[in-house]
Structures are given as structure tokens and as C-alpha cells.
PDB file of N, CA and C in Angstrom:
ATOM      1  N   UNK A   1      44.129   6.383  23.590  1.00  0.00           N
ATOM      2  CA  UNK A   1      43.209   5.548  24.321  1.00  0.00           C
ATOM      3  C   UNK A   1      43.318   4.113  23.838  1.00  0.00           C
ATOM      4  N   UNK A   2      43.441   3.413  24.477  1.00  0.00           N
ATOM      5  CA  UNK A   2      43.859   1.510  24.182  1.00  0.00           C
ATOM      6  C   UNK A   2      42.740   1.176  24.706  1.00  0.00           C
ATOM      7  N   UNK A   3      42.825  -0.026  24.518  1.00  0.00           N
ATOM      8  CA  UNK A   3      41.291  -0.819  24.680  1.00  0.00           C
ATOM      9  C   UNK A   3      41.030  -1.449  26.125  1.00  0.00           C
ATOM     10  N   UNK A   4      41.779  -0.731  26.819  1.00  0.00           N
ATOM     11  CA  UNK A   4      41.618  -1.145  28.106  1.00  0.00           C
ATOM     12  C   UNK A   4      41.258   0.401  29.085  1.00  0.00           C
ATOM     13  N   UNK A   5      40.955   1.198  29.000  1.00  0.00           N
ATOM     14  CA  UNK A   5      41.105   2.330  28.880  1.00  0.00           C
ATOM     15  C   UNK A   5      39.129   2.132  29.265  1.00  0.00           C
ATOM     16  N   UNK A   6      38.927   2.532  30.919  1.00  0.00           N
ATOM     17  CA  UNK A   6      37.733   2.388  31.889  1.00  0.00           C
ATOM     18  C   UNK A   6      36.743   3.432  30.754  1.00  0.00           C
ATOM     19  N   UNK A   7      36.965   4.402  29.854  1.00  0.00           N
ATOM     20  CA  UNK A   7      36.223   5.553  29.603  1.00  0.00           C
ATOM     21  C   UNK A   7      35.614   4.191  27.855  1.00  0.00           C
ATOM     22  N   UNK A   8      36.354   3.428  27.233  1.00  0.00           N
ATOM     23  CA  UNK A   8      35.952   3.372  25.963  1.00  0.00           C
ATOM     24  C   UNK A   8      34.644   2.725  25.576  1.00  0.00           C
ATOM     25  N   UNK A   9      34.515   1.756  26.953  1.00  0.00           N
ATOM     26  CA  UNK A   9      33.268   1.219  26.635  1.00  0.00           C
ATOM     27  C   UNK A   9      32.099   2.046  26.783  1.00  0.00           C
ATOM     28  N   UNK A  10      32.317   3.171  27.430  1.00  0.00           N
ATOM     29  CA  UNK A  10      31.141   4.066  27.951  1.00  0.00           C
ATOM     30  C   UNK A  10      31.345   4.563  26.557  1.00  0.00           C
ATOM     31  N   UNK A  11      32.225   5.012  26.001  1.00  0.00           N
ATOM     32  CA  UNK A  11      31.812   5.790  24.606  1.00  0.00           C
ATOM     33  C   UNK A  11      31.567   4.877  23.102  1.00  0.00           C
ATOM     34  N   UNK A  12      32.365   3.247  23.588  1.00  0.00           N
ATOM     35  CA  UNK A  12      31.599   2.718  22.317  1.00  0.00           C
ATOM     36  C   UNK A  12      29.886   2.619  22.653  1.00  0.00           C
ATOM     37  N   UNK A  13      29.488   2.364  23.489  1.00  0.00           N
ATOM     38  CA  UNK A  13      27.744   2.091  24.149  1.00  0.00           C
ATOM     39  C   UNK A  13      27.538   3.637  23.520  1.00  0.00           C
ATOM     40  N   UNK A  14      27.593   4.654  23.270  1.00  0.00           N
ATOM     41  CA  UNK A  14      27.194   6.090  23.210  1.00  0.00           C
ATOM     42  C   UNK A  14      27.417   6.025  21.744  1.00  0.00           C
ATOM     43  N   UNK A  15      28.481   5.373  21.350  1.00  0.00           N
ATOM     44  CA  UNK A  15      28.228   5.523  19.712  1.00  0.00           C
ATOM     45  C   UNK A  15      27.322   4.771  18.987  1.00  0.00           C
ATOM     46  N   UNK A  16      27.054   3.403  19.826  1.00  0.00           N
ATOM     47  CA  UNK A  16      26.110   2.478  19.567  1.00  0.00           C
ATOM     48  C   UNK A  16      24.471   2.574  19.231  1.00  0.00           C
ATOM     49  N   UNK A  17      24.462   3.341  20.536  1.00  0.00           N
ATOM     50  CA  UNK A  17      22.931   4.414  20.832  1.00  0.00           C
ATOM     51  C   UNK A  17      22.863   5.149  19.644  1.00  0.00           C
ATOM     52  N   UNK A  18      23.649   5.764  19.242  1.00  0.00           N
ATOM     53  CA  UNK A  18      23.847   6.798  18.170  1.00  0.00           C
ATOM     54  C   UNK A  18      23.317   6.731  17.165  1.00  0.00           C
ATOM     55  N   UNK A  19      23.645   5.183  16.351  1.00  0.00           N
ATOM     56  CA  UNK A  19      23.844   4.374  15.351  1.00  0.00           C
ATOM     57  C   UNK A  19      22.473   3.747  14.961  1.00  0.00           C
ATOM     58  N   UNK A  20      22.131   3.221  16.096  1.00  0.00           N
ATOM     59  CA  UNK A  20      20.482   2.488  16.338  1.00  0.00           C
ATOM     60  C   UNK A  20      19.268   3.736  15.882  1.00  0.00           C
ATOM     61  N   UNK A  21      19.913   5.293  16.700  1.00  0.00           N
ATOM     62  CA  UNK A  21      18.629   5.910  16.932  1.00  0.00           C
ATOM     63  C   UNK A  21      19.047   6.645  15.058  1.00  0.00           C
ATOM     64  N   UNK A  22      19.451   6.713  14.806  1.00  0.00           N
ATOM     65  CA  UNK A  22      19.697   6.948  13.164  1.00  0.00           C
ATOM     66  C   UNK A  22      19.231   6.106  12.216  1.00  0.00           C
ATOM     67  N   UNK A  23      19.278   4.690  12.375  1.00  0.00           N
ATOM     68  CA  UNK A  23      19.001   3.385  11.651  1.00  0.00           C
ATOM     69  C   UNK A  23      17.371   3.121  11.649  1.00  0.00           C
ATOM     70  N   UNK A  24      16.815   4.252  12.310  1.00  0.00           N
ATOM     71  CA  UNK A  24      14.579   3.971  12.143  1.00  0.00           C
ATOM     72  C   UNK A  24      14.655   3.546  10.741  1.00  0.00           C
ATOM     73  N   UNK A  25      14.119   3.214   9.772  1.00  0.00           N
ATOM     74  CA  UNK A  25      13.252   3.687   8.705  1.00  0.00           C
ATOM     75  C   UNK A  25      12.596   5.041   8.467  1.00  0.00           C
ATOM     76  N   UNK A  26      13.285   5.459   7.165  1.00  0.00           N
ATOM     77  CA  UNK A  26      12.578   6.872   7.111  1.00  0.00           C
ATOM     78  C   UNK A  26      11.173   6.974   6.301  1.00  0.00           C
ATOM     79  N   UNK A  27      11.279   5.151   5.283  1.00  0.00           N
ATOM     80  CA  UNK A  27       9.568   5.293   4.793  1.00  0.00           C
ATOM     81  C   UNK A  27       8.783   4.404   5.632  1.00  0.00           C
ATOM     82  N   UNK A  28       7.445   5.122   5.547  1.00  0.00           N
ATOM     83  CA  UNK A  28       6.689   3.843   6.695  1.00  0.00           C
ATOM     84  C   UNK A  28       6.531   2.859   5.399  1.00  0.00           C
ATOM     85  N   UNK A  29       5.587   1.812   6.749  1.00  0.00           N
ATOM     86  CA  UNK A  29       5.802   0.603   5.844  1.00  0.00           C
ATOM     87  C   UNK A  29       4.586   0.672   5.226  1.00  0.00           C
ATOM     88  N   UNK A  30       3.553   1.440   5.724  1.00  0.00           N
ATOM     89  CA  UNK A  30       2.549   1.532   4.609  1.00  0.00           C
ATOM     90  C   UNK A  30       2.550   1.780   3.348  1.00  0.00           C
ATOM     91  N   UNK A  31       3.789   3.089   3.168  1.00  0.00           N
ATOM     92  CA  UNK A  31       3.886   3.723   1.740  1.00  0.00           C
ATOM     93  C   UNK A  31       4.260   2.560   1.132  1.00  0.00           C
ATOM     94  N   UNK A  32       5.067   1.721   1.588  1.00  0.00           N
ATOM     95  CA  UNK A  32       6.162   0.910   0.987  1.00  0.00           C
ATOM     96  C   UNK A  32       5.228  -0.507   0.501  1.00  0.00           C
ATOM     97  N   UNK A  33       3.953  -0.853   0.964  1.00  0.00           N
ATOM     98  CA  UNK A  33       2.679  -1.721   0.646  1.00  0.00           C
ATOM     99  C   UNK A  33       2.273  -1.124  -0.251  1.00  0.00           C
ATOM    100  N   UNK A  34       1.804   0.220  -0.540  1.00  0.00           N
ATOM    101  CA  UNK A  34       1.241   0.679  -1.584  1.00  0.00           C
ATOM    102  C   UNK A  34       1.752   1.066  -2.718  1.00  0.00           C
ATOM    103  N   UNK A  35       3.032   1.755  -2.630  1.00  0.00           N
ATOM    104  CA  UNK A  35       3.966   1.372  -3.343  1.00  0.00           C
ATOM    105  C   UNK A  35       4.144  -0.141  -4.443  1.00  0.00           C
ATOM    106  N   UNK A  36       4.134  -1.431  -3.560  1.00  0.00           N
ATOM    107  CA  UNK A  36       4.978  -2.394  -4.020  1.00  0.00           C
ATOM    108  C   UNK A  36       3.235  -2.730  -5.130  1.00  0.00           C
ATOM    109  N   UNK A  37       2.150  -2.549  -4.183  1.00  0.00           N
ATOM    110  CA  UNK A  37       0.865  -2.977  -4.704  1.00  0.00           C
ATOM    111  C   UNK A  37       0.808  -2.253  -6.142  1.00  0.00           C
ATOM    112  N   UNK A  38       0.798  -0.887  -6.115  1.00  0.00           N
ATOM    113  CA  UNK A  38       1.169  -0.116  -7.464  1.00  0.00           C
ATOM    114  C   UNK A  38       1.720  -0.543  -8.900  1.00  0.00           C
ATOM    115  N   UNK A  39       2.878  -0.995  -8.312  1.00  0.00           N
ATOM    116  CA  UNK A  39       3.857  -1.748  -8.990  1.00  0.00           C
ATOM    117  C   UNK A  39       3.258  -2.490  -9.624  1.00  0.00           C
ATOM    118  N   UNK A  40       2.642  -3.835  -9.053  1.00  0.00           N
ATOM    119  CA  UNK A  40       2.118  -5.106  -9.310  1.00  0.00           C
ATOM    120  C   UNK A  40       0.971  -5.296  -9.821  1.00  0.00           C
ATOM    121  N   UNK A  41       0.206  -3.920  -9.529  1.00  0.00           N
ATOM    122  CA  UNK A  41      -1.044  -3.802 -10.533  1.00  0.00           C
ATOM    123  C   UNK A  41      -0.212  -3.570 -11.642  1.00  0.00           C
ATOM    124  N   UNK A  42       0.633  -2.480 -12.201  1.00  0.00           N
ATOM    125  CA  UNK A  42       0.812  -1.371 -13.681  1.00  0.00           C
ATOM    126  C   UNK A  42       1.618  -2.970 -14.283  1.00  0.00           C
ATOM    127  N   UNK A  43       2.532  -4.052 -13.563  1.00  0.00           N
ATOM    128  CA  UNK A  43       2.980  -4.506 -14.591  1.00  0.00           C
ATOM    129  C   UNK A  43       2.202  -5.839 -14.885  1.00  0.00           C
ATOM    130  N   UNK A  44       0.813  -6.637 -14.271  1.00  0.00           N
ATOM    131  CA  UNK A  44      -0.285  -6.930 -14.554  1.00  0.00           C
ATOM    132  C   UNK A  44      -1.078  -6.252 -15.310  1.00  0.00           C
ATOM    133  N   UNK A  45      -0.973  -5.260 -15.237  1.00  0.00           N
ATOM    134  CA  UNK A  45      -1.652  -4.585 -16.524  1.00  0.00           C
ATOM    135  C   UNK A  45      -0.869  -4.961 -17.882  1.00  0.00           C
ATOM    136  N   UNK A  46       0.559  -4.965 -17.595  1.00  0.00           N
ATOM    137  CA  UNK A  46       1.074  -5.351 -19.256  1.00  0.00           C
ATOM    138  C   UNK A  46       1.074  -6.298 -19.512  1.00  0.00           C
ATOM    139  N   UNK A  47       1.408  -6.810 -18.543  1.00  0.00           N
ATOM    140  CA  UNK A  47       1.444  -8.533 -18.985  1.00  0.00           C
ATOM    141  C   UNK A  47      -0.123  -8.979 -20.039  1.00  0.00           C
ATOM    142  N   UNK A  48      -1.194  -8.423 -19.221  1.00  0.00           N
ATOM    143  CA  UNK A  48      -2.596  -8.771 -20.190  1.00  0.00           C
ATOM    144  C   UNK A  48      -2.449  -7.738 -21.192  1.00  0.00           C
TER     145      UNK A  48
END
């Protein structure tokens, strides 16, 4: 298949789709706030 070839763009667009619907985020972004907040309390805590 060469790059001229009527079928490739239909299957690069299908690999594309593919790629995107794989690429979500798997942590929400909440955990990832409470998380970072966590953090920033325990090493405020050492610092004092």
C-alpha cells in the first residue's frame, strides 16, 4: 500500500480515533488536587 492508495487515509483517520480514544486520563483530576494538596501539606509540615 503507497501513499496514494484511496483506502490509507480511511485507515490512518481509524488509527487516529484509536489513539485519541486511548489517550483519556486514567486519574481524575480531583485525585490528582488532593493528591498534590497532600503533598504540600506533609512537606510544610517539615519545613516548620
Amino acid at each position: 500500500m503507497g501513499c496514494c492508495s484511496p483506502n490509507s487515509h480511511e485507515q490512518v483517520k481509524e488509527q487516529e480515533e484509536k489513539v485519541n480514544e486511548n489517550d483519556k486520563p486514567t486519574v481524575p483530576v480531583w485525585v490528582k488536587i488532593v493528591s498534590a494538596t497532600l503533598v504540600i501539606t506533609a512537606i510544610s509540615f517539615q519545613i516548620w
